[in-house]
C-alpha atoms as a PDB file:
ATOM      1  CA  UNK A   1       5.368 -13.094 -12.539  1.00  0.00           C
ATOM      2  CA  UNK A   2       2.426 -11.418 -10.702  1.00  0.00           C
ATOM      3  CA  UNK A   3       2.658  -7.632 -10.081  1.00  0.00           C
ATOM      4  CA  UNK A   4       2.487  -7.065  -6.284  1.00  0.00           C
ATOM      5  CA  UNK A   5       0.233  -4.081  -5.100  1.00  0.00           C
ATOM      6  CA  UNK A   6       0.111  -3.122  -1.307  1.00  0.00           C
ATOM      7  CA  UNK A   7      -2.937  -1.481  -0.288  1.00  0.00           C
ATOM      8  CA  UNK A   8      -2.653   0.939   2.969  1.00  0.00           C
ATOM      9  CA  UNK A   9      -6.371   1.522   3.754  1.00  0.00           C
ATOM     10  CA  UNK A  10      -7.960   1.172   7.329  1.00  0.00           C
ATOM     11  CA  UNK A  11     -11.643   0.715   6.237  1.00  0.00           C
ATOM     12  CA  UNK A  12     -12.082  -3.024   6.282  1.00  0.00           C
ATOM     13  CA  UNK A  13     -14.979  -3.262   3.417  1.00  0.00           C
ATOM     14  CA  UNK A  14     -12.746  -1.384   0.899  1.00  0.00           C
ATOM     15  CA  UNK A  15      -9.697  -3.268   1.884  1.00  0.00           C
ATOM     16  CA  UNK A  16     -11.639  -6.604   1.187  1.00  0.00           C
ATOM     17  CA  UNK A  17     -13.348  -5.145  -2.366  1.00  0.00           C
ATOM     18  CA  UNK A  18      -9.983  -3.711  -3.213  1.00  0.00           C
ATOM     19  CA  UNK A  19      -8.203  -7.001  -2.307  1.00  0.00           C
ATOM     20  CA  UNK A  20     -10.679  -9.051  -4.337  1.00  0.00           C
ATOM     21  CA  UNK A  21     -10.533  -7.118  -7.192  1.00  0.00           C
ATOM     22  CA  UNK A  22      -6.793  -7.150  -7.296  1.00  0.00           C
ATOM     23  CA  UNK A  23      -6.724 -10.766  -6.993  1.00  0.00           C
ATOM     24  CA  UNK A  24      -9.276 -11.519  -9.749  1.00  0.00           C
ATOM     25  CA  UNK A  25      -7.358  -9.629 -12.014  1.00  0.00           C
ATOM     26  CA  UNK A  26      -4.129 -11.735 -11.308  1.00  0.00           C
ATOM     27  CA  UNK A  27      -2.559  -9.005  -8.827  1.00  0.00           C
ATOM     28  CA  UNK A  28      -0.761 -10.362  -5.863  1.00  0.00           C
ATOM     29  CA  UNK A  29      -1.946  -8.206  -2.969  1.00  0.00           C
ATOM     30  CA  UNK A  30      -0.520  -7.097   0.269  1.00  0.00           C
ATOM     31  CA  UNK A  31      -2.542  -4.855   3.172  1.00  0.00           C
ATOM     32  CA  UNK A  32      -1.827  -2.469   6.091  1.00  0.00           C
ATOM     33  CA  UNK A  33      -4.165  -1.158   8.214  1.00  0.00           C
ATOM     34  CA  UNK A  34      -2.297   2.723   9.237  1.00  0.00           C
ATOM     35  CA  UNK A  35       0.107   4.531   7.736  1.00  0.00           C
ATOM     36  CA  UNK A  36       3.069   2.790   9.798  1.00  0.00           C
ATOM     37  CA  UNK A  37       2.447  -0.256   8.878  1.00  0.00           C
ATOM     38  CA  UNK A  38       2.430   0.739   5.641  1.00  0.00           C
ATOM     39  CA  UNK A  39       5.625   1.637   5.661  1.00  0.00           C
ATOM     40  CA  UNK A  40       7.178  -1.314   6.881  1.00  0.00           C
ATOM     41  CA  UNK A  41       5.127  -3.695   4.615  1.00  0.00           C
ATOM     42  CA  UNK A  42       6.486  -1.489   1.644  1.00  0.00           C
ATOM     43  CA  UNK A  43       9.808  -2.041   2.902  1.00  0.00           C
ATOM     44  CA  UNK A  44       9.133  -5.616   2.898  1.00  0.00           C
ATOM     45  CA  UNK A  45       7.522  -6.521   0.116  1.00  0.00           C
ATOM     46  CA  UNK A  46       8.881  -4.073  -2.639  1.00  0.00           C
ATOM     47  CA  UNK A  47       5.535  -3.399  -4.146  1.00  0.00           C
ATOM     48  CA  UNK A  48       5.338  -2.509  -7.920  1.00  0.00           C
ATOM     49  CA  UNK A  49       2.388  -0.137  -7.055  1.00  0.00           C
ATOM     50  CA  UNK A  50       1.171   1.113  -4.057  1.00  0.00           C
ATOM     51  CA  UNK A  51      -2.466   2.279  -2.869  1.00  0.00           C
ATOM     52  CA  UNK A  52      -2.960   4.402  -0.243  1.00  0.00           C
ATOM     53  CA  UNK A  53      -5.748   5.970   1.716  1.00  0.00           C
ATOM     54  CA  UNK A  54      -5.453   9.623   3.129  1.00  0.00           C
ATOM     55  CA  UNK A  55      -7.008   9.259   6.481  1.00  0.00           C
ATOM     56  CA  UNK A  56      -5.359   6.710   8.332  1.00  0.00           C
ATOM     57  CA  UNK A  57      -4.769   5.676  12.242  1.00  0.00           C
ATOM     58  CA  UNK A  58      -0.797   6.460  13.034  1.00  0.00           C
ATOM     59  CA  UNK A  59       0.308   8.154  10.307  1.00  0.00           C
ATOM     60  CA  UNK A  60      -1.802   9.931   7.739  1.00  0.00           C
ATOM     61  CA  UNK A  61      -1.286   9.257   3.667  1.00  0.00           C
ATOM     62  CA  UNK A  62       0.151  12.526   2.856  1.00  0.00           C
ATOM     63  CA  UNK A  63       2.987  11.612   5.477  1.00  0.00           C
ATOM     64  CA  UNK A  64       3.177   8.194   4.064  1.00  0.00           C
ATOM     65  CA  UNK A  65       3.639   9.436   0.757  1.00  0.00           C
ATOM     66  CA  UNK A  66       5.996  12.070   1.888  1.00  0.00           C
ATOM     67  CA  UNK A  67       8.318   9.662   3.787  1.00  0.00           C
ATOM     68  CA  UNK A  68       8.015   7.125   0.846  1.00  0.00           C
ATOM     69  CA  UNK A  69       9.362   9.496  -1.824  1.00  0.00           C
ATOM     70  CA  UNK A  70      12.288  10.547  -0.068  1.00  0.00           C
ATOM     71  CA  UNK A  71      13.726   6.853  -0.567  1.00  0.00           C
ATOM     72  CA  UNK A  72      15.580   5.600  -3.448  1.00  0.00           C
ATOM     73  CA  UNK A  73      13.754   2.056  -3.054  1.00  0.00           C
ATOM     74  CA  UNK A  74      10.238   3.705  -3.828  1.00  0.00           C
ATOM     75  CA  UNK A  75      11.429   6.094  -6.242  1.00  0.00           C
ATOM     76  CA  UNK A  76       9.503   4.614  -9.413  1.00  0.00           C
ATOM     77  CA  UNK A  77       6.594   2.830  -7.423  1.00  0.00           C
ATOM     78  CA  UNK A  78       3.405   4.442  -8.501  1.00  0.00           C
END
């Protein structure tokens, strides 16, 4: 079974070399572009780690983070 990683990160060229790094290394990947989405895509997918960018549209990082913790669901996601 695959790990799953989301990536939050609004710069498109270190979305794609973090995606295709992932992915070579036999890491299913999922993306969001702002801190929102980010959320909502953690919510969906139930990532085993997540990577996330400070300076983001919508919502910084630190909020993301913030909000994140607080839940029981993300509670031992790195």
């Amino acid at each position: 079974m695959k790990k799953k990683i989301l990536v939050i990160e609004d710069n498109e060229q270190n979305l794609y070399l973090l995606t295709f790094l992932l992915q070579k290394h036999g890491y299913e990947v999922s993306a969001a572009r702002d801190g929102k989405e980010g959320i909502e895509m953690a919510e969906q997918v139930k990532p085993d780690m997540i990577l996330l960018d400070i300076q983001l549209p919508v919502m910084d990082g630190y909020t993301v983070a913030r909000k994140l913790r607080k839940s029981q669901d993300f509670a031992k996601i790195q």
